[in-house]
C-alpha atoms as a PDB file:
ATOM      1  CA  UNK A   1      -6.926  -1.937  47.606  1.00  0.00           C
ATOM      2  CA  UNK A   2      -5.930  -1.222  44.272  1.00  0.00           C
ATOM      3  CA  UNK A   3      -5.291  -4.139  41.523  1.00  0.00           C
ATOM      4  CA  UNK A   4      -2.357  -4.611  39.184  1.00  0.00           C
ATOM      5  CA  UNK A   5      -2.017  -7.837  37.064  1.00  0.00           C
ATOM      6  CA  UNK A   6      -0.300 -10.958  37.632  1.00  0.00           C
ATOM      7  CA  UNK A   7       0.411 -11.536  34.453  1.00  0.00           C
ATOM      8  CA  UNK A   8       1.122 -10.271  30.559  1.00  0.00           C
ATOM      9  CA  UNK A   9       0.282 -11.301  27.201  1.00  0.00           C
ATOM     10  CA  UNK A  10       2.504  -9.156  25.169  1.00  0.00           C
ATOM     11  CA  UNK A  11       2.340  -9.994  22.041  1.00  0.00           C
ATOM     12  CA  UNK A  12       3.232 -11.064  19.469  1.00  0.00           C
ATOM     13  CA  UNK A  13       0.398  -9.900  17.377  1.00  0.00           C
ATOM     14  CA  UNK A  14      -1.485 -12.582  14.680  1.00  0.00           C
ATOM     15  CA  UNK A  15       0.461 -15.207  16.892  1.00  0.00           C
ATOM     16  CA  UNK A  16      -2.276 -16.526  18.738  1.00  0.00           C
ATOM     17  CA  UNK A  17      -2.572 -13.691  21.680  1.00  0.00           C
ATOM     18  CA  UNK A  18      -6.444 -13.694  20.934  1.00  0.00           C
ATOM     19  CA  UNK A  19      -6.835 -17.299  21.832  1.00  0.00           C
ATOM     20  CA  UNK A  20      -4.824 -17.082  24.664  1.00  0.00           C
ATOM     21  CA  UNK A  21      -6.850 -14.288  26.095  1.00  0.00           C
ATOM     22  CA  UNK A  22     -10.036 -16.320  25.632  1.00  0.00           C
ATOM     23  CA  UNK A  23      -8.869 -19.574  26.553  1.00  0.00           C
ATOM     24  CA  UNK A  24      -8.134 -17.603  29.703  1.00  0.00           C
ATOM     25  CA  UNK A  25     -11.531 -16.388  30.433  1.00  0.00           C
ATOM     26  CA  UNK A  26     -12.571 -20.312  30.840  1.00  0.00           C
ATOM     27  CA  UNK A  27     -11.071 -20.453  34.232  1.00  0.00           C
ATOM     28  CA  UNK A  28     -12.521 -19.392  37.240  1.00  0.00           C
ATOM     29  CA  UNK A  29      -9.810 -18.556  38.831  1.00  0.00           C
ATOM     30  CA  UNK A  30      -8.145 -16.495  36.302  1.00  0.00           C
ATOM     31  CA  UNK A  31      -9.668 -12.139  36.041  1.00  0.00           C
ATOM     32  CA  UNK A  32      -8.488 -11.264  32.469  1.00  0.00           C
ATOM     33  CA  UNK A  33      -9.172  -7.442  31.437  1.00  0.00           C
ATOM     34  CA  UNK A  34     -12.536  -7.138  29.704  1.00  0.00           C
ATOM     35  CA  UNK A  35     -10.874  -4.567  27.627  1.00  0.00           C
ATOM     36  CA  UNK A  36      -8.186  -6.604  25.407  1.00  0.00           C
ATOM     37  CA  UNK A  37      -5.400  -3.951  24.112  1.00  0.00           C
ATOM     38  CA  UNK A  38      -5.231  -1.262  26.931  1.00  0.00           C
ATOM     39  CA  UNK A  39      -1.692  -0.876  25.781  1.00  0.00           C
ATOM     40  CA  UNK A  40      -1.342   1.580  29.114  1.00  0.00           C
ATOM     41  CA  UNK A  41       2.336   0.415  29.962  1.00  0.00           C
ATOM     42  CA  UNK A  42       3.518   0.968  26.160  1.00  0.00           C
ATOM     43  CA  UNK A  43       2.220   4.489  25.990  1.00  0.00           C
ATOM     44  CA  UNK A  44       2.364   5.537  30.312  1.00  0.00           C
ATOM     45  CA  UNK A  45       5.648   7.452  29.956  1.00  0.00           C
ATOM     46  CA  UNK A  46       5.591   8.167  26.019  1.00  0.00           C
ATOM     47  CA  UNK A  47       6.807  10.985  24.421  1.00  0.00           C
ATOM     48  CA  UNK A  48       3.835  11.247  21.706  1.00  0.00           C
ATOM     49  CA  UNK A  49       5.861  13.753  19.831  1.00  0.00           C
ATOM     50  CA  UNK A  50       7.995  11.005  18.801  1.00  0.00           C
ATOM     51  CA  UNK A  51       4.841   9.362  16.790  1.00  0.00           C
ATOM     52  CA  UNK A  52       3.731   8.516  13.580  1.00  0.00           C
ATOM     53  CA  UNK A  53       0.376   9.370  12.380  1.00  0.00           C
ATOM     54  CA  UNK A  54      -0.718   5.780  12.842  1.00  0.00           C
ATOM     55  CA  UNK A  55       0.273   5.652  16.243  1.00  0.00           C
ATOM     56  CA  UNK A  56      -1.066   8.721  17.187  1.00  0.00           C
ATOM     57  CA  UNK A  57      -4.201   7.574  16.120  1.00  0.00           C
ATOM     58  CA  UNK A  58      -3.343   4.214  18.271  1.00  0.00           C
ATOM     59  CA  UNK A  59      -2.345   5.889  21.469  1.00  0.00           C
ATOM     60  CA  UNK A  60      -5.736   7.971  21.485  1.00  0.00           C
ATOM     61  CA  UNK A  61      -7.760   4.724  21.496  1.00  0.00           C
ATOM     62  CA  UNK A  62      -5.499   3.110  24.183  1.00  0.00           C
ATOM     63  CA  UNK A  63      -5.736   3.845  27.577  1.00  0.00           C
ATOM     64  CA  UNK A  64      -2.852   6.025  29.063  1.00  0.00           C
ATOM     65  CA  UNK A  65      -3.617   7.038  32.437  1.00  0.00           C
ATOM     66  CA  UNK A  66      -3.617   5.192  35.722  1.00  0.00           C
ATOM     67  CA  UNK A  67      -7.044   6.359  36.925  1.00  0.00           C
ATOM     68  CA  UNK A  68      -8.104   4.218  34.024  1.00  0.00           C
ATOM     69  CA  UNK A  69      -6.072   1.640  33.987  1.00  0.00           C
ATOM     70  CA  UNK A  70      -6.805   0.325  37.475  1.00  0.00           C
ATOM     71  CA  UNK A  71     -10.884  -0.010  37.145  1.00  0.00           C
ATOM     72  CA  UNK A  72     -10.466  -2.281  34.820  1.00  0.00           C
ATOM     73  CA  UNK A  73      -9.235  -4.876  37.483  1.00  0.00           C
ATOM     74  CA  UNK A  74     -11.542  -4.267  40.381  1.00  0.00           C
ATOM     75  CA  UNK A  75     -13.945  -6.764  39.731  1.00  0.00           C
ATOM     76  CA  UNK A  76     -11.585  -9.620  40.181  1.00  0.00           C
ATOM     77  CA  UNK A  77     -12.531 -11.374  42.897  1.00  0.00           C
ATOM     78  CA  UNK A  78      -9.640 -12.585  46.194  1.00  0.00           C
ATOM     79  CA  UNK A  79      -8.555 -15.582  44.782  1.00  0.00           C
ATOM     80  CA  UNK A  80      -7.981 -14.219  40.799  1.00  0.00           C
ATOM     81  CA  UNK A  81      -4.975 -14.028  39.305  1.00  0.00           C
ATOM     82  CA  UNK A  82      -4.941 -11.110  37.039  1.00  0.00           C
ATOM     83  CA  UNK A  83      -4.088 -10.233  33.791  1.00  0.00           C
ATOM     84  CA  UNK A  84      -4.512  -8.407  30.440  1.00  0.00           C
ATOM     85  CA  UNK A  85      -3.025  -8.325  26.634  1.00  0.00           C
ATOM     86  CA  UNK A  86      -1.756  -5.984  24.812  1.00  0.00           C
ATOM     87  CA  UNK A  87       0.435  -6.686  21.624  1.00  0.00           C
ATOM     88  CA  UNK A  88       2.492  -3.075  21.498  1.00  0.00           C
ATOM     89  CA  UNK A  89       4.268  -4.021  25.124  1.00  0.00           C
ATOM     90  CA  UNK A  90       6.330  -6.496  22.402  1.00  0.00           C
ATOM     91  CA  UNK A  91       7.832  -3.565  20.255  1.00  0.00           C
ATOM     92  CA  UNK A  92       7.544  -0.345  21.896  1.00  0.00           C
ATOM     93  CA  UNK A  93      11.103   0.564  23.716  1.00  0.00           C
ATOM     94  CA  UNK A  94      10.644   1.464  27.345  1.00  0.00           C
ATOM     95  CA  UNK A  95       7.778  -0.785  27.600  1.00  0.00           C
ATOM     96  CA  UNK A  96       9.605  -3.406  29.458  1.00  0.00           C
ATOM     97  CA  UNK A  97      11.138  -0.617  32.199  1.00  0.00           C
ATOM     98  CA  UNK A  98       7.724   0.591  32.936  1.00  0.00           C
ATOM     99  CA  UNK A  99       6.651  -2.630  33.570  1.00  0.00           C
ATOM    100  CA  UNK A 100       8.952  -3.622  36.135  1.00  0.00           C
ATOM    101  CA  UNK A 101       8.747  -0.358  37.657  1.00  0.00           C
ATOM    102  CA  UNK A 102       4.610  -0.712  38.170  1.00  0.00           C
ATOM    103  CA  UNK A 103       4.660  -4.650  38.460  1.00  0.00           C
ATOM    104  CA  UNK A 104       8.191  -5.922  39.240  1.00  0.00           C
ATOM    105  CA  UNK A 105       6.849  -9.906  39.900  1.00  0.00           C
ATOM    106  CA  UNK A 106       4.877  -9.760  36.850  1.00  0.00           C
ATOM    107  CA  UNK A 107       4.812 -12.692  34.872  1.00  0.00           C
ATOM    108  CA  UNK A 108       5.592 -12.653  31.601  1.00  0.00           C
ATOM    109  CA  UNK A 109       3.847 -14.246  28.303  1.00  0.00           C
ATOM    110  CA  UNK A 110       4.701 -13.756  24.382  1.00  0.00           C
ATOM    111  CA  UNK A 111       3.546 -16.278  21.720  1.00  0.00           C
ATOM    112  CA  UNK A 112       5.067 -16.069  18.410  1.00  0.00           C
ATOM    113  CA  UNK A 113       4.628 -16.984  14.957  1.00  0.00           C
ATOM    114  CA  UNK A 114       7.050 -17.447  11.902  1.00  0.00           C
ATOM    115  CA  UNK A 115       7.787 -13.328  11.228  1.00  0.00           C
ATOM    116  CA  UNK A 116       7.379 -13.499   7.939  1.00  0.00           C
ATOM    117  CA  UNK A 117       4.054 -15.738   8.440  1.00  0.00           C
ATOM    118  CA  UNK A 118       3.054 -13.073  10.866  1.00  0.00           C
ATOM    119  CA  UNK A 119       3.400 -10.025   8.732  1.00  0.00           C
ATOM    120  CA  UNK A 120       1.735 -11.921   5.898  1.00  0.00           C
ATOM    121  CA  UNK A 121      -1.372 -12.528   8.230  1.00  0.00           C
ATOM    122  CA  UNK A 122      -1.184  -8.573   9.898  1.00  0.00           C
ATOM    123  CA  UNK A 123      -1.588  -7.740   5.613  1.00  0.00           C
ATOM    124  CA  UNK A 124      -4.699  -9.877   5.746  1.00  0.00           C
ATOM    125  CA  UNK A 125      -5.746  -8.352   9.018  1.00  0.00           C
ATOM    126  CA  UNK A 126      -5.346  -4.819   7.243  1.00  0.00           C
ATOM    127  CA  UNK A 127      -6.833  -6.068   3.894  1.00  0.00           C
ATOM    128  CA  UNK A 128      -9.797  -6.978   6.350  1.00  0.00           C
ATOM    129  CA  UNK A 129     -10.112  -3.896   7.899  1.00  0.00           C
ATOM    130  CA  UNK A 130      -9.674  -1.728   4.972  1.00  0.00           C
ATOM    131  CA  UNK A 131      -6.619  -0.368   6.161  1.00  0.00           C
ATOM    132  CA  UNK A 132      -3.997  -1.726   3.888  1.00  0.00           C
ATOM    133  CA  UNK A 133      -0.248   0.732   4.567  1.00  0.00           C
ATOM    134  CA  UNK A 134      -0.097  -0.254   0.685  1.00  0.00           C
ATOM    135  CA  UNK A 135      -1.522  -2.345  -2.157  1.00  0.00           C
ATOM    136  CA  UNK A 136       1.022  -4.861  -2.742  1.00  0.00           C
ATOM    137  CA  UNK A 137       2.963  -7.201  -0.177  1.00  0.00           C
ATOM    138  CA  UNK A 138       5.966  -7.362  -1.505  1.00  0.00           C
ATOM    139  CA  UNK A 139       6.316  -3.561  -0.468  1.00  0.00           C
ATOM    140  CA  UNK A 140       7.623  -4.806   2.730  1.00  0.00           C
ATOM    141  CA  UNK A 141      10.740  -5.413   0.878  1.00  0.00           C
ATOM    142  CA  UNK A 142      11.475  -1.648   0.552  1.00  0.00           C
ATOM    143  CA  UNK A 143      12.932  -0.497   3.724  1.00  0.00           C
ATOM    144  CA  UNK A 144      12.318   3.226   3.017  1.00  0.00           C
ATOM    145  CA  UNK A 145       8.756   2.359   2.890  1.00  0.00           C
ATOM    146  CA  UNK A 146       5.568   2.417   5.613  1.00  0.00           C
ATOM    147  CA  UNK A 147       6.113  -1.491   6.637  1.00  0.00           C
ATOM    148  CA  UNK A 148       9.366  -0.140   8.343  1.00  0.00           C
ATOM    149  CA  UNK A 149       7.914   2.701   9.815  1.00  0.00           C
ATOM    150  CA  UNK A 150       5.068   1.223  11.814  1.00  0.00           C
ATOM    151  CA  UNK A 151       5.782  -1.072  15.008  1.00  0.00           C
ATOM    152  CA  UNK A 152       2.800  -3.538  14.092  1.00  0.00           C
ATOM    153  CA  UNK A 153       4.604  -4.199  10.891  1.00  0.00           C
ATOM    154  CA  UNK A 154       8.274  -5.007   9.467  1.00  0.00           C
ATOM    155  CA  UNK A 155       9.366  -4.053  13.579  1.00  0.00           C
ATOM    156  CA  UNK A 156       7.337  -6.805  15.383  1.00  0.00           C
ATOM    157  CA  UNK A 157       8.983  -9.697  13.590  1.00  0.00           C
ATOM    158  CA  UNK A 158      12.644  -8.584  15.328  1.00  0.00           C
ATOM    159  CA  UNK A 159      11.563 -10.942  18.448  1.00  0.00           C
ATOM    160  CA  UNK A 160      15.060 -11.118  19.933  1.00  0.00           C
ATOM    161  CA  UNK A 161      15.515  -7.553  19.588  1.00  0.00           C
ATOM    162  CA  UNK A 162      11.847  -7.450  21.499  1.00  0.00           C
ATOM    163  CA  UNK A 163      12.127 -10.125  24.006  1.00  0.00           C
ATOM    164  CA  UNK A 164      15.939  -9.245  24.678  1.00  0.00           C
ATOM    165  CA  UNK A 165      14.560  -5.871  26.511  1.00  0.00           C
ATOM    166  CA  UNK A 166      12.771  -8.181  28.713  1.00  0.00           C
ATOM    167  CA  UNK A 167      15.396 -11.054  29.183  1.00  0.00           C
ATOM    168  CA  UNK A 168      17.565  -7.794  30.393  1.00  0.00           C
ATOM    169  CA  UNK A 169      15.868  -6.608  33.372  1.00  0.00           C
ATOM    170  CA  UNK A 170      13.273  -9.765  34.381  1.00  0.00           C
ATOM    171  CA  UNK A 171      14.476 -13.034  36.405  1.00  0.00           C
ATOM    172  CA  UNK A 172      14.365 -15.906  33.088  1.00  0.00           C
ATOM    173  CA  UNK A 173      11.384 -17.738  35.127  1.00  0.00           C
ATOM    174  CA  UNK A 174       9.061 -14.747  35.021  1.00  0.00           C
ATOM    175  CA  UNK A 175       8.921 -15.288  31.256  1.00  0.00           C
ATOM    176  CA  UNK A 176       7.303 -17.683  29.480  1.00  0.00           C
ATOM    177  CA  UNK A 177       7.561 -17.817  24.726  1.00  0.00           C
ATOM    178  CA  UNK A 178       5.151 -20.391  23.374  1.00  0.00           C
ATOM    179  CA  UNK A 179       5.451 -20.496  19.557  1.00  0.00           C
ATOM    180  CA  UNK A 180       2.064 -20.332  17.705  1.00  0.00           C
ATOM    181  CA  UNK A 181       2.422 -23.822  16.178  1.00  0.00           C
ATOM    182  CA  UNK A 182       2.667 -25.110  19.650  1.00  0.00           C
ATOM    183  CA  UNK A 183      -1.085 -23.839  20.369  1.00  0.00           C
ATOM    184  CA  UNK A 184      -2.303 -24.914  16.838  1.00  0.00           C
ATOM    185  CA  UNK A 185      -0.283 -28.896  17.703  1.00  0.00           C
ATOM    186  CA  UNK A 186      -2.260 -29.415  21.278  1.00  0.00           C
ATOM    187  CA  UNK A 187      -3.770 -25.962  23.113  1.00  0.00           C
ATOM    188  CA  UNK A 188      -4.706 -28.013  25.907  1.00  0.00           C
ATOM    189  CA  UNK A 189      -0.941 -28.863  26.605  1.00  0.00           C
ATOM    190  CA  UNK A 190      -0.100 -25.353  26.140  1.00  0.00           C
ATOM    191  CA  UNK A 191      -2.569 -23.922  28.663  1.00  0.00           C
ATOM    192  CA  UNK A 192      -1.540 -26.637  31.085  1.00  0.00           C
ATOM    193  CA  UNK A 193       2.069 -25.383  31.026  1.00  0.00           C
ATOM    194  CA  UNK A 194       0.410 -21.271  30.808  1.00  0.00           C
ATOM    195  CA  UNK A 195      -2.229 -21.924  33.668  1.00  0.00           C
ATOM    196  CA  UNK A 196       0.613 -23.686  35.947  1.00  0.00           C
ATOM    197  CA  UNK A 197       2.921 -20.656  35.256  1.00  0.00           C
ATOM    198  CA  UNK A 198       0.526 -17.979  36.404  1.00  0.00           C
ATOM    199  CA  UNK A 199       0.202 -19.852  39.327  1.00  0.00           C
ATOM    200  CA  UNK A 200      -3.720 -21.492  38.709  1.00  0.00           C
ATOM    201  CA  UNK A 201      -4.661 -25.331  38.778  1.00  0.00           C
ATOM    202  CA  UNK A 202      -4.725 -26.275  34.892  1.00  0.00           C
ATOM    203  CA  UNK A 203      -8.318 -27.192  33.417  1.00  0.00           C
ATOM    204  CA  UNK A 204      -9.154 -30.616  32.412  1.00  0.00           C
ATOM    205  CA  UNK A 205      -9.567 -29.430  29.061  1.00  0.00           C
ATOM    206  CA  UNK A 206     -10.376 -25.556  26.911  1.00  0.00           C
ATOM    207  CA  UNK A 207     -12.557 -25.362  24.559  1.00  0.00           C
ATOM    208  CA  UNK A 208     -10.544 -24.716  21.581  1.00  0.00           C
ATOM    209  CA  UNK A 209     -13.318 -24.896  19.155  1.00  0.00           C
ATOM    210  CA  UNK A 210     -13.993 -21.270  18.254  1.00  0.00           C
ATOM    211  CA  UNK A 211     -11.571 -19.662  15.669  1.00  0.00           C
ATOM    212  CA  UNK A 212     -10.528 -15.995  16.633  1.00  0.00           C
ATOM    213  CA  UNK A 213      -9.418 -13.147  14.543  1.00  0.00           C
ATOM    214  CA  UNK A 214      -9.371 -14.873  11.067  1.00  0.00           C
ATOM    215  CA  UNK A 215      -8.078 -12.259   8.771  1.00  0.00           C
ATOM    216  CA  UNK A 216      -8.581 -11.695   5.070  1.00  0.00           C
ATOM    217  CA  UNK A 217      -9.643  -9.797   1.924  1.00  0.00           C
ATOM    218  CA  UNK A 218     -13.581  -9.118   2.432  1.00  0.00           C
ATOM    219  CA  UNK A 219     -15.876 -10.939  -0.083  1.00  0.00           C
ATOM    220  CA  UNK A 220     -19.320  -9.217  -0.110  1.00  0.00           C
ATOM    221  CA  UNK A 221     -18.896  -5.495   1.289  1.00  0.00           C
ATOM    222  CA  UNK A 222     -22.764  -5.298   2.586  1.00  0.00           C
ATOM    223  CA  UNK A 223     -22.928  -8.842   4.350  1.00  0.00           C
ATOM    224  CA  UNK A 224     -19.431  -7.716   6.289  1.00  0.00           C
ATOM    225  CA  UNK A 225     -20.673  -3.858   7.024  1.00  0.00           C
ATOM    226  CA  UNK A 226     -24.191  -6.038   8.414  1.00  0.00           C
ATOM    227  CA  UNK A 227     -23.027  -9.124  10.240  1.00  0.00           C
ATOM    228  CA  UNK A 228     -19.179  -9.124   9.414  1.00  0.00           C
ATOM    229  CA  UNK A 229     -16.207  -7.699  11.429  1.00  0.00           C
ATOM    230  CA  UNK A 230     -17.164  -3.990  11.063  1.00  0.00           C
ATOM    231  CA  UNK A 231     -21.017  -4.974  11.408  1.00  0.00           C
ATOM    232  CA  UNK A 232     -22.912  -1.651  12.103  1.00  0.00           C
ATOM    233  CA  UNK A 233     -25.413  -3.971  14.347  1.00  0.00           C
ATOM    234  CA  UNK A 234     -22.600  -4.920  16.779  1.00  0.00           C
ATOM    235  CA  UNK A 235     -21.905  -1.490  17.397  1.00  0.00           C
ATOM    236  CA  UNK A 236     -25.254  -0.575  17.778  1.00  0.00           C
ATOM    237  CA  UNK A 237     -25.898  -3.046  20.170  1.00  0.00           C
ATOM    238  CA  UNK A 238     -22.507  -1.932  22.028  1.00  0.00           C
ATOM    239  CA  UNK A 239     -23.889   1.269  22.273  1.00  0.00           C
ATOM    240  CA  UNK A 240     -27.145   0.496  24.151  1.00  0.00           C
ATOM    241  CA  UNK A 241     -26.205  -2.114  26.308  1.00  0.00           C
ATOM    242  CA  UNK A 242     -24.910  -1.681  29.959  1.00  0.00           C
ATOM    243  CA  UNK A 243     -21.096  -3.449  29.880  1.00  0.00           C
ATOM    244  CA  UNK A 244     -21.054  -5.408  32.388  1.00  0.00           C
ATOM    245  CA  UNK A 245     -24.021  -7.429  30.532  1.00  0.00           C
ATOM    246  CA  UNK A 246     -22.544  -6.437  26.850  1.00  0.00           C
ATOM    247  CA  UNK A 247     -19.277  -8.588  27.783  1.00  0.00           C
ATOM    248  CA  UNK A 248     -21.069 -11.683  29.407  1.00  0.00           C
ATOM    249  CA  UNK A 249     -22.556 -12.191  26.178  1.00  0.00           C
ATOM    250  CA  UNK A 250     -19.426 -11.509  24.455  1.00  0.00           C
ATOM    251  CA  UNK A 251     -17.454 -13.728  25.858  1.00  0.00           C
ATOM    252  CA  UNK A 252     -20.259 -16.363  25.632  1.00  0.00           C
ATOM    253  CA  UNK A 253     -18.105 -19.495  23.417  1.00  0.00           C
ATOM    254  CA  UNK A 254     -21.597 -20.658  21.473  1.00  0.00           C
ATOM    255  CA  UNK A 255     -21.962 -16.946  20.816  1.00  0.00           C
ATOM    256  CA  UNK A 256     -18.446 -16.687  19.743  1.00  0.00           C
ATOM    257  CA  UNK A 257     -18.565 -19.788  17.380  1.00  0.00           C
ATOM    258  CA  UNK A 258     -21.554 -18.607  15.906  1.00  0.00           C
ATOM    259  CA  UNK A 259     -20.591 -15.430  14.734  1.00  0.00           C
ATOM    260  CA  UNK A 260     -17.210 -15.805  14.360  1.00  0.00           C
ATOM    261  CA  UNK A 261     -18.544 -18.875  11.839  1.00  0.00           C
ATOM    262  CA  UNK A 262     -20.423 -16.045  10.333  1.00  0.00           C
ATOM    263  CA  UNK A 263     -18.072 -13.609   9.482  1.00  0.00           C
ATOM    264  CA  UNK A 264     -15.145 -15.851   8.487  1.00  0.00           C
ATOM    265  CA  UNK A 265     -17.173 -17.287   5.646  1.00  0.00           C
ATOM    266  CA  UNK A 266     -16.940 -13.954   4.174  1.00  0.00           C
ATOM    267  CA  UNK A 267     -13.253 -13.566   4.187  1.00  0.00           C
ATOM    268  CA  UNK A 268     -10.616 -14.717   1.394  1.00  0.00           C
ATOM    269  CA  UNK A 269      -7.035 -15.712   2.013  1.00  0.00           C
ATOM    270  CA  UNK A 270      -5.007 -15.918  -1.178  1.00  0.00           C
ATOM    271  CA  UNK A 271      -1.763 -17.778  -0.291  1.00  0.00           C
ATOM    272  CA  UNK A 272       1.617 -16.394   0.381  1.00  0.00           C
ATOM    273  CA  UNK A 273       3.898 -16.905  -2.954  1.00  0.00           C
ATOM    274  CA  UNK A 274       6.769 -19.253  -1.357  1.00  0.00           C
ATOM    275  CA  UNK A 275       9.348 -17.196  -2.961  1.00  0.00           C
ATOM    276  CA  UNK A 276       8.334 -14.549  -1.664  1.00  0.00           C
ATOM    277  CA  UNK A 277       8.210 -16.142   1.378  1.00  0.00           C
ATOM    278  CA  UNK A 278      11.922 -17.561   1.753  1.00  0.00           C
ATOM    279  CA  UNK A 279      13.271 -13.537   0.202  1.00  0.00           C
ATOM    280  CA  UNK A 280      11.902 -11.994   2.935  1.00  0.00           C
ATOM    281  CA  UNK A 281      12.350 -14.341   5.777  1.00  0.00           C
ATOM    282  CA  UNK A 282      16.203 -14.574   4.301  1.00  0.00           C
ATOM    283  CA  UNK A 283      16.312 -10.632   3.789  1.00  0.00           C
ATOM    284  CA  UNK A 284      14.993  -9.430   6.770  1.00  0.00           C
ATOM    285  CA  UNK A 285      14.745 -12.085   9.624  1.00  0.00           C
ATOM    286  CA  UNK A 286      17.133 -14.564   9.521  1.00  0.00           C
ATOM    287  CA  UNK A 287      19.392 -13.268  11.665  1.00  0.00           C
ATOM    288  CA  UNK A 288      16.967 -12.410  13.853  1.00  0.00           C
ATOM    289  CA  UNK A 289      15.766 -15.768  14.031  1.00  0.00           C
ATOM    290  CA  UNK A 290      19.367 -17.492  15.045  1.00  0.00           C
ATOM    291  CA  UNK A 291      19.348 -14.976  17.658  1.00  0.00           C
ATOM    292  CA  UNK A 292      16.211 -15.567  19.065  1.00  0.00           C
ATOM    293  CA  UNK A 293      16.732 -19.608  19.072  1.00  0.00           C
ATOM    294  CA  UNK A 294      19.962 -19.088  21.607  1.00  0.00           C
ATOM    295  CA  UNK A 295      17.396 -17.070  23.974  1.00  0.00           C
ATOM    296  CA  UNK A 296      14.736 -18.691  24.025  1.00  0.00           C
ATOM    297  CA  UNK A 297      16.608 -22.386  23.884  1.00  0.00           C
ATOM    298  CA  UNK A 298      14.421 -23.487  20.932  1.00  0.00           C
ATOM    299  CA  UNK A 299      14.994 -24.789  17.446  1.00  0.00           C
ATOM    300  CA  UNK A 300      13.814 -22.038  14.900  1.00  0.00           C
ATOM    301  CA  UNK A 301      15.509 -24.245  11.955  1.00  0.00           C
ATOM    302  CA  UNK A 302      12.331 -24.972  10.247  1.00  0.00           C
ATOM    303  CA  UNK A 303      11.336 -21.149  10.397  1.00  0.00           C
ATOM    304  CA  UNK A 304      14.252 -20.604   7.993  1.00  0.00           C
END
């Protein structure tokens, strides 16, 4: 019989989605998606005509067909409950419908982090990966410009305009917001709350001790293209090793901590100007964010 999941993480992105994945993988009765990112519901029924270049390029490294979308599942065992991530489900329109029409009981996660915090840390996430839209941050201030183009930019910060799509058409106890600070104040209550609402007996404890998907400029070039984020050895040993046995070791935590420990020294984060900060969470999210605290019943003062 084929496998669907039990549950979504959709997002947001640089929120924390990383750590919920992982924290995830600690429990023996939960099957998470050794691929993180499939993205298959965002892009199933997508017109790809109606695409930027960027996520062109995004949709031909996701996977949008069924036939592959299903294998990822069938190694979950009876018990398992099932699930995946993938942060464009958040922003892309007609995500949500495609959903319910595949998975109709799903259950529902998002995670999110001050907007303008967020898009600060996506930057440093481009800055790491060479990949900056442009050089300066404060560009995000021009709305005629590529931070208002892309969904993983300007877009993903408009949570109620996100989550409403899903408030529409799901039953309110199918969906579950944590806000990032929540997971950085006590994880282990937060995966108590997550591991009870997928429907699994929460752990005594996670181990919380690895930090995922630091983001950054890159301080030495060679020691990141060696050992760092876009190491040339991990994707040489990627390459030669059978799966199954290449994401065992991945998901190994001391193995994790190690090199994550590694590559983090490497990275610089120069701090957000606070100006900067309150113009563009006053520009461009505020009203977003009084929205979002009447849906999801939670006070958003401080993000103001």
């Amino acid at each position: 019989m084929e496998k669907l999941p039990n549950f979504l993480i959709i997002g947001a992105g640089k929120s924390g989605t990383t750590s919920l994945d992982n924290y995830l993988k600690q429990h023996p009765d939960v099957f998470m998606s050794p691929v993180k990112e499939p993205d298959f519901f965002a892009y199933d029924r997508i017109d790809i005509s109606t695409l930027d270049k960027d996520a062109l390029a995004h949709y031909h490294t996701s996977i949008t067909k069924i036939e592959d979308y299903l294998p990822l599942f069938k190694a979950a065992e009876a018990n398992q409950m099932i699930g995946e991530t993938s942060n464009t489900y958040l922003v892309i329109e007609g995500t949500a419908e495609t959903i319910k029409d595949y998975i109709p009981d799903v259950k529902l996660i998002a995670i999110l982090r001050q907007p303008t915090e967020r898009l600060y840390s996506r930057y440093l996430h481009l800055a790491r990966e060479n990949e900056l839209p442009s050089p300066n941050f404060e560009d995000v201030l021009d709305k005629n410009s590529i931070w208002w183009v892309r969904n993983d930019l300007v877009k993903e910060g408009f949570y109620y305009k996100n989550l409403s799509r899903y408030f529409n058409i799901f039953p309110k106890e199918n969906i579950r917001v944590y806000l990032n600070e929540d997971l950085k104040k006590d994880s282990d209550a937060l995966m108590k709350d997550l591991f009870e609402f997928i429907g699994v007996k929460p752990l005594e404890s996670i181990n919380d001790s690895v930090k995922y998907n630091k983001s950054g400029f890159i301080k030495n070039k060679f020691y990141d293209r060696t050992l760092g984020h876009n190491s040339v050895i991990k994707q040489a040993v990627k390459k030669i090793t059978p799966a199954p046995f290449y994401n065992k070791v991945k998901d190994n935590i001391w193995l994790q901590k190690m090199v994550n420990n590694l590559k983090n020294r490497n990275l610089e984060q120069p701090k957000l100007d606070q100006e900067l900060h309150k113009k563009i969470t006053t520009e461009i999210y505020s009203d977003d964010i009084r929205k979002l605290q009447q849906l999801i019943g939670r006070d958003l003062s401080h993000w103001l």
